[in-house]
C-alpha atoms as a PDB file:
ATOM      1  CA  UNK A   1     -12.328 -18.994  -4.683  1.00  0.00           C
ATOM      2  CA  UNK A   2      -8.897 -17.459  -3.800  1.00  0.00           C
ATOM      3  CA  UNK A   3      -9.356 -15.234  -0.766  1.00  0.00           C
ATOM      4  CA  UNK A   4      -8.305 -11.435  -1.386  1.00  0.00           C
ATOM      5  CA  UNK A   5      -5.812  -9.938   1.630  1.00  0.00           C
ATOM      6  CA  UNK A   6      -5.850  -6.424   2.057  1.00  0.00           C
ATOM      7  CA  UNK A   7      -2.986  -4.675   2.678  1.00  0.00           C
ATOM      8  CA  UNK A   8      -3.760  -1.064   3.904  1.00  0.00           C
ATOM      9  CA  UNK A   9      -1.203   1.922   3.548  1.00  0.00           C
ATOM     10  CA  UNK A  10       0.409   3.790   6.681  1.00  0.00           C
ATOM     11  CA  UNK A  11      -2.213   5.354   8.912  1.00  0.00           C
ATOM     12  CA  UNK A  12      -5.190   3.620   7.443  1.00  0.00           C
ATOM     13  CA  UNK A  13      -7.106   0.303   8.663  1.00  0.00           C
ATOM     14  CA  UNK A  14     -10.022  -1.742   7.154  1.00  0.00           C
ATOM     15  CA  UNK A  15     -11.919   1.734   6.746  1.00  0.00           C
ATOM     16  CA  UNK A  16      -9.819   2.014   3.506  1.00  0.00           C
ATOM     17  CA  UNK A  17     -11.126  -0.683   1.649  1.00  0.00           C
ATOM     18  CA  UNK A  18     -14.879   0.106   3.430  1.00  0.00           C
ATOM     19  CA  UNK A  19     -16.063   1.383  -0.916  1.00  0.00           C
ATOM     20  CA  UNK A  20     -14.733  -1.142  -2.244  1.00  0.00           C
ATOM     21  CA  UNK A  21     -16.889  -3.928  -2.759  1.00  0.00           C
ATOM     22  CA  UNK A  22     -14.570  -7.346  -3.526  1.00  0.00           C
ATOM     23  CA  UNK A  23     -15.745 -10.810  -3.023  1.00  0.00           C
ATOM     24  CA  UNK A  24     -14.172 -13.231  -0.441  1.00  0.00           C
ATOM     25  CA  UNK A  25     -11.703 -10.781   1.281  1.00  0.00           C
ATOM     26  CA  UNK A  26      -9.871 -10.590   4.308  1.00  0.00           C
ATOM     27  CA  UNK A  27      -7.771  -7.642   6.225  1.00  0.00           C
ATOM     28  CA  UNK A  28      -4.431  -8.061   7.212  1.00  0.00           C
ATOM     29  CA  UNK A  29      -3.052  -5.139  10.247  1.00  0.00           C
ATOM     30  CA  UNK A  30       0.860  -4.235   9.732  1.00  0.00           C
ATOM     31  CA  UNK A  31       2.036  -2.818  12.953  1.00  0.00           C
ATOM     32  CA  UNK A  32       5.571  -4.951  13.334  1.00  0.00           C
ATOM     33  CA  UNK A  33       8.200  -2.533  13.140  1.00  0.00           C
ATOM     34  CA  UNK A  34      10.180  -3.952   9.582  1.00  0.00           C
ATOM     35  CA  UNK A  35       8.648  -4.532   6.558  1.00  0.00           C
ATOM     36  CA  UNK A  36       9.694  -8.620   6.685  1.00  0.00           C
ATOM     37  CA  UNK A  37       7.930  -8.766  10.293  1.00  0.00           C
ATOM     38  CA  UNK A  38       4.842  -6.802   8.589  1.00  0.00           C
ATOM     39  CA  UNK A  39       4.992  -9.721   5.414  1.00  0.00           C
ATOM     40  CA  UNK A  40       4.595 -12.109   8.396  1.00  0.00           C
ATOM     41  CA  UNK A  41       1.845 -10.980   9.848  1.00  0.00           C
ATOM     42  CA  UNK A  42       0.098 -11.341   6.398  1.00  0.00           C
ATOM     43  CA  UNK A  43       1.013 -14.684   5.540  1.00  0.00           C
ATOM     44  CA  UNK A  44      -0.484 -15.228   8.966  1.00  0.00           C
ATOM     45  CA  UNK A  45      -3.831 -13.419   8.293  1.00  0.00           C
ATOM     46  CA  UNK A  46      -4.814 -16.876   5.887  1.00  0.00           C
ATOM     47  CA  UNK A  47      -4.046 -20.218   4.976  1.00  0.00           C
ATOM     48  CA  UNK A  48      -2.765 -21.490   1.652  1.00  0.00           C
ATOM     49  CA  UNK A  49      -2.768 -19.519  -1.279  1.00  0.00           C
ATOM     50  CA  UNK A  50      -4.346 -15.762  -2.138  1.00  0.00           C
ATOM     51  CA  UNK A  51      -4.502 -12.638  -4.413  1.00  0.00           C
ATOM     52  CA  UNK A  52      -2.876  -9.561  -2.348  1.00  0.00           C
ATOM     53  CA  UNK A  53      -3.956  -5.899  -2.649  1.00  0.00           C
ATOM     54  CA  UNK A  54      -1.832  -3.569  -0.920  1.00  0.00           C
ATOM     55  CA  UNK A  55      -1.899   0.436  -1.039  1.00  0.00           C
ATOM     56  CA  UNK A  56       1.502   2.095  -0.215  1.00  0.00           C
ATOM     57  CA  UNK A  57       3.533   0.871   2.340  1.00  0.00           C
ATOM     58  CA  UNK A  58       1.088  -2.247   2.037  1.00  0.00           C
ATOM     59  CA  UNK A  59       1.827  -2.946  -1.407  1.00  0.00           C
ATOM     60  CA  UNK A  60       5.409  -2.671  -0.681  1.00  0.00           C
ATOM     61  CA  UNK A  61       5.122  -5.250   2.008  1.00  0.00           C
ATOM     62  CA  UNK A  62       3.580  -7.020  -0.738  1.00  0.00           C
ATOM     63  CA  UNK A  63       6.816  -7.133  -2.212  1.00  0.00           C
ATOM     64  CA  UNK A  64       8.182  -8.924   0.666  1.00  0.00           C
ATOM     65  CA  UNK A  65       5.459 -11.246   0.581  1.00  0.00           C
ATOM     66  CA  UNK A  66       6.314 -11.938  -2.993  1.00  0.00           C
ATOM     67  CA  UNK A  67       9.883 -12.573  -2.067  1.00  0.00           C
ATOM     68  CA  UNK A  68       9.329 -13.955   1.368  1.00  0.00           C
ATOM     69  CA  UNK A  69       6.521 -16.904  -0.162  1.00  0.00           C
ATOM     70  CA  UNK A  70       5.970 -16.367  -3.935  1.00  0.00           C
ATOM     71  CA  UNK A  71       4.283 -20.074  -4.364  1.00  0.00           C
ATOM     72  CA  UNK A  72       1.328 -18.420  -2.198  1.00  0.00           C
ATOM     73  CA  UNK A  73       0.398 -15.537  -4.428  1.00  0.00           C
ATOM     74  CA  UNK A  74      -1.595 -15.942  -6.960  1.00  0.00           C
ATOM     75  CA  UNK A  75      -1.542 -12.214  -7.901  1.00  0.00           C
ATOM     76  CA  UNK A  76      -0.433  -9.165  -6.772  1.00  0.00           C
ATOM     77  CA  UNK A  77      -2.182  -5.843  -7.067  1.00  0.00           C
ATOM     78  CA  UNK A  78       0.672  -2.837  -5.872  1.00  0.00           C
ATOM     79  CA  UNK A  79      -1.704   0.483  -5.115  1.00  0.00           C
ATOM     80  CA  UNK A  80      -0.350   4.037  -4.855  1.00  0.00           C
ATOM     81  CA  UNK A  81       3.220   2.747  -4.279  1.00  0.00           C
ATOM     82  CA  UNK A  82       6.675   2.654  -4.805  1.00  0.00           C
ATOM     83  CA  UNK A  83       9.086  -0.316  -5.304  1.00  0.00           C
ATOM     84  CA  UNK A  84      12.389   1.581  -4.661  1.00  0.00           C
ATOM     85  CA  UNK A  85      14.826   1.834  -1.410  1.00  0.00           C
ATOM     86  CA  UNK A  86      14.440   4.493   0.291  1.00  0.00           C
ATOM     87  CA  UNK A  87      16.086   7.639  -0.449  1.00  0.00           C
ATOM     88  CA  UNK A  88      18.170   9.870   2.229  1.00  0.00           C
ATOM     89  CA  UNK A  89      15.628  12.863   2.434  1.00  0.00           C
ATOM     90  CA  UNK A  90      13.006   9.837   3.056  1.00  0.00           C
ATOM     91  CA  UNK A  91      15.039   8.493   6.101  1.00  0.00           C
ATOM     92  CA  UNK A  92      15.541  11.868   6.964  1.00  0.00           C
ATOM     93  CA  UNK A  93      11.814  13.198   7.069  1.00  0.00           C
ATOM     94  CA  UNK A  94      10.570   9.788   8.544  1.00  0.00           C
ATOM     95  CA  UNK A  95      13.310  10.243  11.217  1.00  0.00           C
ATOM     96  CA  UNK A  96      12.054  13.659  12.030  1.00  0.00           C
ATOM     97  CA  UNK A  97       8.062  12.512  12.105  1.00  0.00           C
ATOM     98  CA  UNK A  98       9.184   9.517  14.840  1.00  0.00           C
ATOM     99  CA  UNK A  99      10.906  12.065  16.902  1.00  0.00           C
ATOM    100  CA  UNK A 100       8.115  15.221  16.722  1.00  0.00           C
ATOM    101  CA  UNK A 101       5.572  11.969  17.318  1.00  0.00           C
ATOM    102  CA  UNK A 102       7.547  10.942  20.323  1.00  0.00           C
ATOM    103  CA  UNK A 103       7.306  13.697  21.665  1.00  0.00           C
ATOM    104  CA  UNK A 104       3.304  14.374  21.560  1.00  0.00           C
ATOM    105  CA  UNK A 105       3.487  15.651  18.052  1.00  0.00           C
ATOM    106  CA  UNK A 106       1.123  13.080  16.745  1.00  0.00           C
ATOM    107  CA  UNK A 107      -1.508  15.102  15.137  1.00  0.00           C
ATOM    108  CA  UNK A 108       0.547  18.134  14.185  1.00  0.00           C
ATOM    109  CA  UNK A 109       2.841  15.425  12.004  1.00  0.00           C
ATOM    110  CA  UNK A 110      -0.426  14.689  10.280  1.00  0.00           C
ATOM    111  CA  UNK A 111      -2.046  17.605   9.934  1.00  0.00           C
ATOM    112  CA  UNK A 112       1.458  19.098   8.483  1.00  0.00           C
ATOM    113  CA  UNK A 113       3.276  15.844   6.688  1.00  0.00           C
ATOM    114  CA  UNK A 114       0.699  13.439   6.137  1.00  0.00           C
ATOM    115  CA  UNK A 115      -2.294  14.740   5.456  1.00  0.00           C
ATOM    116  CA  UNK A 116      -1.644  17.351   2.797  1.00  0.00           C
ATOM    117  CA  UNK A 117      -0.137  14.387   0.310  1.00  0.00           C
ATOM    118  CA  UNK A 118      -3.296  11.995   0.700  1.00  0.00           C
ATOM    119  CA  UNK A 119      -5.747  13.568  -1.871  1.00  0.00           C
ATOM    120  CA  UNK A 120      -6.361  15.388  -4.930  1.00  0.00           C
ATOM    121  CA  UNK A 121      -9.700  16.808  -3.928  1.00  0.00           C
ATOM    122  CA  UNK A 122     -10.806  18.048  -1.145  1.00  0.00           C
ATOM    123  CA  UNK A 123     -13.874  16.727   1.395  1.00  0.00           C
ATOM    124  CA  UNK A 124     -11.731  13.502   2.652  1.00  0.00           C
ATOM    125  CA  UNK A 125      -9.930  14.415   5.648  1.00  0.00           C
ATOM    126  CA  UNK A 126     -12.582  13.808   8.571  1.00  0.00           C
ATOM    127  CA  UNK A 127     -12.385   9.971   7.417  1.00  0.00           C
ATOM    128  CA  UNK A 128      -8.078   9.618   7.047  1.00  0.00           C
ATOM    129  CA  UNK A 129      -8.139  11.397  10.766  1.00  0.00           C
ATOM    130  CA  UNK A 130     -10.624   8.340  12.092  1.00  0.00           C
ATOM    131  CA  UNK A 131      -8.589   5.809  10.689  1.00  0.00           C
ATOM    132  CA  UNK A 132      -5.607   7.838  11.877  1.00  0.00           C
ATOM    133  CA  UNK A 133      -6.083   8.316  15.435  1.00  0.00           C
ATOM    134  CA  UNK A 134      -7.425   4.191  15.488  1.00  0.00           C
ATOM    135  CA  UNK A 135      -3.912   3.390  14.150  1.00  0.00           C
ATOM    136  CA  UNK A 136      -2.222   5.811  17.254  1.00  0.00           C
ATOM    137  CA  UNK A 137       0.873   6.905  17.917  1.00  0.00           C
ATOM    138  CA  UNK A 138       2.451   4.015  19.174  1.00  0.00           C
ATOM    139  CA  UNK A 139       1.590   1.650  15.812  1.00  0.00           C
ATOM    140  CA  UNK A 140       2.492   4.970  13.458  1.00  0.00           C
ATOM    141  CA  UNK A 141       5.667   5.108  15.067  1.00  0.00           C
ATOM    142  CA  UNK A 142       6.514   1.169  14.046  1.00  0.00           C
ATOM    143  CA  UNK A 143       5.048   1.902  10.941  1.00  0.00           C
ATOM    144  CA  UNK A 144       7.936   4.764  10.362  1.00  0.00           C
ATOM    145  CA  UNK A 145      10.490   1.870  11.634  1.00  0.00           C
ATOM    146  CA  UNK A 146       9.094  -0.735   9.469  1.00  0.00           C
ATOM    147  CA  UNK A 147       9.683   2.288   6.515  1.00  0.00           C
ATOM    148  CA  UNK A 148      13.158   2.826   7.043  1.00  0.00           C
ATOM    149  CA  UNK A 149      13.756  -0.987   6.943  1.00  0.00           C
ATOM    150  CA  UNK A 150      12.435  -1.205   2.885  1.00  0.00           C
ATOM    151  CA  UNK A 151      14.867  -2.487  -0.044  1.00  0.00           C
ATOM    152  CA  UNK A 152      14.652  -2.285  -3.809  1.00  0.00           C
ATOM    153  CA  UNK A 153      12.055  -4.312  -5.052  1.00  0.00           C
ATOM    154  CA  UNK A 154      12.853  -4.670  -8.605  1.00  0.00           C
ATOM    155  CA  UNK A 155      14.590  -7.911  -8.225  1.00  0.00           C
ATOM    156  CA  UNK A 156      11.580  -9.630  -6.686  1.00  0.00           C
ATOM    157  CA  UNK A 157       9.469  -8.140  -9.688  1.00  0.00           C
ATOM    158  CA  UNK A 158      11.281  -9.722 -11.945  1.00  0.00           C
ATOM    159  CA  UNK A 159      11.130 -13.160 -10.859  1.00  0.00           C
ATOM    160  CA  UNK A 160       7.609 -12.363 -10.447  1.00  0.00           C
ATOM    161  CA  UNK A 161       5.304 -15.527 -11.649  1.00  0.00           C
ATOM    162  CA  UNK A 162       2.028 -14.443 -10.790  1.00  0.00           C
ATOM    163  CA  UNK A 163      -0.235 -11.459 -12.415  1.00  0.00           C
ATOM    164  CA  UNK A 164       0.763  -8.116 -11.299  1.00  0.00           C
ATOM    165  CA  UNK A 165      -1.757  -5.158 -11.064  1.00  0.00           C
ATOM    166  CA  UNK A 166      -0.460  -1.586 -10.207  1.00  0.00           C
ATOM    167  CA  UNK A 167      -2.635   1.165  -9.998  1.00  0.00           C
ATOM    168  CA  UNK A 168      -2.308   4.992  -9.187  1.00  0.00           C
ATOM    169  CA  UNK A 169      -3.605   8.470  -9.767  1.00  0.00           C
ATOM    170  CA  UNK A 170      -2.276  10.522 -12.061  1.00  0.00           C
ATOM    171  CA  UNK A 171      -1.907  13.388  -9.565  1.00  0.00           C
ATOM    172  CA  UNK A 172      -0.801  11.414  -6.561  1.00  0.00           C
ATOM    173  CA  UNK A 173       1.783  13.881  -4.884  1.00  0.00           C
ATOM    174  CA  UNK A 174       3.461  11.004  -3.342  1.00  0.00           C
ATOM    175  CA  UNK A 175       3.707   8.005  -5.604  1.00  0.00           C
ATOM    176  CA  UNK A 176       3.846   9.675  -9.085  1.00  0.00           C
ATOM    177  CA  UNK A 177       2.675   7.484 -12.037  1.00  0.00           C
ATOM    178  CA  UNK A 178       6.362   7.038 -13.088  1.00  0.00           C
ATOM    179  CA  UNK A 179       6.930   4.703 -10.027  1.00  0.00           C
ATOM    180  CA  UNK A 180       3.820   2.819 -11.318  1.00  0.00           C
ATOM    181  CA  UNK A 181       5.395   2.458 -14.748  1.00  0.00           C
ATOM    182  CA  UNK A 182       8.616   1.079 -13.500  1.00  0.00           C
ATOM    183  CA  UNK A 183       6.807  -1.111 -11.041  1.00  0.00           C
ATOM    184  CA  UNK A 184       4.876  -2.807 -14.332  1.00  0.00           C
ATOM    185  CA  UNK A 185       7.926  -2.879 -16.798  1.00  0.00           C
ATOM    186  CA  UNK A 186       9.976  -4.871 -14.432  1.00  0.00           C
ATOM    187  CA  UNK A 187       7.346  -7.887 -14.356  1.00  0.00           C
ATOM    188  CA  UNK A 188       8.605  -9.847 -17.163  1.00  0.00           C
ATOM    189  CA  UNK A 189       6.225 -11.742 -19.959  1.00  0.00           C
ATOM    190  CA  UNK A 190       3.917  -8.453 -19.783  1.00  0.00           C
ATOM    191  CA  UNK A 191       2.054  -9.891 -16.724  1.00  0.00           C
ATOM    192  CA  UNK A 192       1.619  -6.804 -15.435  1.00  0.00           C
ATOM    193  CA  UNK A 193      -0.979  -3.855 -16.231  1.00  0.00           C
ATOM    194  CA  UNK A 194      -1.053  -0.273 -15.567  1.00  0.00           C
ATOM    195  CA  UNK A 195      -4.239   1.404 -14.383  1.00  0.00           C
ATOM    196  CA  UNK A 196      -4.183   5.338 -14.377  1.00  0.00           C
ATOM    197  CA  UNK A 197      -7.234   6.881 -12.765  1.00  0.00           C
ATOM    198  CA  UNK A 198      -7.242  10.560 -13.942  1.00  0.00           C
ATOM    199  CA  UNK A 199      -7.521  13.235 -11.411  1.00  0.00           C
ATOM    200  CA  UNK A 200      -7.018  10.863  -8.351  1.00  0.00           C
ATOM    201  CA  UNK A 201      -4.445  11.508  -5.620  1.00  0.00           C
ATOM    202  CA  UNK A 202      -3.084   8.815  -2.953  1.00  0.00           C
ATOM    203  CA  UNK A 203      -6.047   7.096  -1.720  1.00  0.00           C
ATOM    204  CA  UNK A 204      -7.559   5.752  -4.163  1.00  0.00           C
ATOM    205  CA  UNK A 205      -9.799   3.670  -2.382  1.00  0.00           C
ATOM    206  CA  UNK A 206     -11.186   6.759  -1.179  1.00  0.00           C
ATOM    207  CA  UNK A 207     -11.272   8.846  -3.480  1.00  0.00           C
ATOM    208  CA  UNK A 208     -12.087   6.374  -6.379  1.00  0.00           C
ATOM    209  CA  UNK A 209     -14.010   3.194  -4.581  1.00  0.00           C
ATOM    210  CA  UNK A 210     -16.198   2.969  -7.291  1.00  0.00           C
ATOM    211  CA  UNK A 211     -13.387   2.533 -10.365  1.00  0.00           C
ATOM    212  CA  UNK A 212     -11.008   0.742  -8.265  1.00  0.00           C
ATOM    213  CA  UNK A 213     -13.599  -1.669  -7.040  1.00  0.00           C
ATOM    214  CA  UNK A 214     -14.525  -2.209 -10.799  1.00  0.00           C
ATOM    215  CA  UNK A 215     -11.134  -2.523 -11.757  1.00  0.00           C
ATOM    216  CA  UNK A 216      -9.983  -5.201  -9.290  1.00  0.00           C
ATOM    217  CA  UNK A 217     -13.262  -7.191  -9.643  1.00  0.00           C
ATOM    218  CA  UNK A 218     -12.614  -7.025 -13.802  1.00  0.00           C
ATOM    219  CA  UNK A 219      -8.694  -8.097 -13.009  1.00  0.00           C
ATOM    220  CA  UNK A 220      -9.729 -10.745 -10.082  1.00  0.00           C
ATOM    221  CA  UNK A 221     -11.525 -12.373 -12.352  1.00  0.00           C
ATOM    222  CA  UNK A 222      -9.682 -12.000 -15.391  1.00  0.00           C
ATOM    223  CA  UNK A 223      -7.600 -15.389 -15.335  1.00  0.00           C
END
């Protein structure tokens, strides 16, 4: 069977995916400080081909997995993302997050920028600050470099040849279904579904293990 690589989001690690029960998986770590050098360490994590699940910035180095190797995906499943450049205030408020972090801000640029835009019910936070302060300043800082290095991603959409799953909740406060709906219509043949879990925020393998596990199983083994 095709191994799985997960791709966690900013700030997480293999915790993420802890609910989530997949067959034949493996973890990939992004702490290079560009999105290409993250896509690296990826292909890396495996040999020949696989399915990739990323959540947030690790669906989006997805992406450049896609358009780095596209004849080693076999599908693609993009997770509480978005597949757009960066925006000014983006640059802006990841610029100011490196420098308050540099500067032993770490937790307070958590607590006050991170944490409140993770979840759409409360009870989660004790288990995003483990995988937070595993992750460190240090890798969270490259992690804020590797952000400011991302580029549109519509173009490697839609050359897409594999099967593309995006998923998101519908009150995610940082990747609003809308990005989720452009991420799907730019996948040509209608290759790619949209999954919608109602009431979820960000982390959806948090909040939602359960569903998402039963989604991805139904779609990994939907050929």
């Amino acid at each position: 069977m095709t191994p799985a690589v997960l791709v966690p989001g900013m700030l997480c690690d293999a915790d993420l995916w802890s609910g989530v029960e997949l067959p034949d998986t493996v973890h990939a770590e992004i702490t290079a400080p560009t999105v290409t050098g993250m896509a690296e360490q990826v292909l890396a994590a495996v040999d020949g081909p696989f399915t990739l699940i990323g959540l947030s910035l690790g669906a989006i180095v997805g992406f450049e997995v896609l358009r780095l190797a596209p004849e080693r995906v076999t599908a693609l499943c993009a997770i509480s993302t978005n597949a757009a450049a960066p925006t000014p205030q983006q640059l802006a408020g990841w610029r100011s997050m490196d420098e308050r972090t540099a500067t032993g801000g770490f937790e307070a640029v958590i607590r006050d920028d991170i944490l409140p835009t993770m979840f759409a019910e409360p009870g989660h936070d004790d288990r995003f600050w483990g995988m937070a302060r595993r992750i460190g300043p240090d890798t969270f800082r490259a992690q804020l470099a590797a952000q400011a290095t991302r580029t549109d991603a519509f173009g490697v959409l839609a050359s897409a040849s594999c099967r593309v799953l995006t998923v998101c909740g519908s009150d995610d406060a940082l990747c609003p279904v809308a990005f989720h709906r452009r991420i799907a219509e730019a996948v040509p043949d209608r290759r790619a579904r949209l999954r919608i879990l109602p009431g979820a925020g960000h982390l959806l393998p948090i909040e939602r293990p359960r569903v998402l596990a039963g989604l991805l199983n139904e779609w990994l083994n939907d050929k």
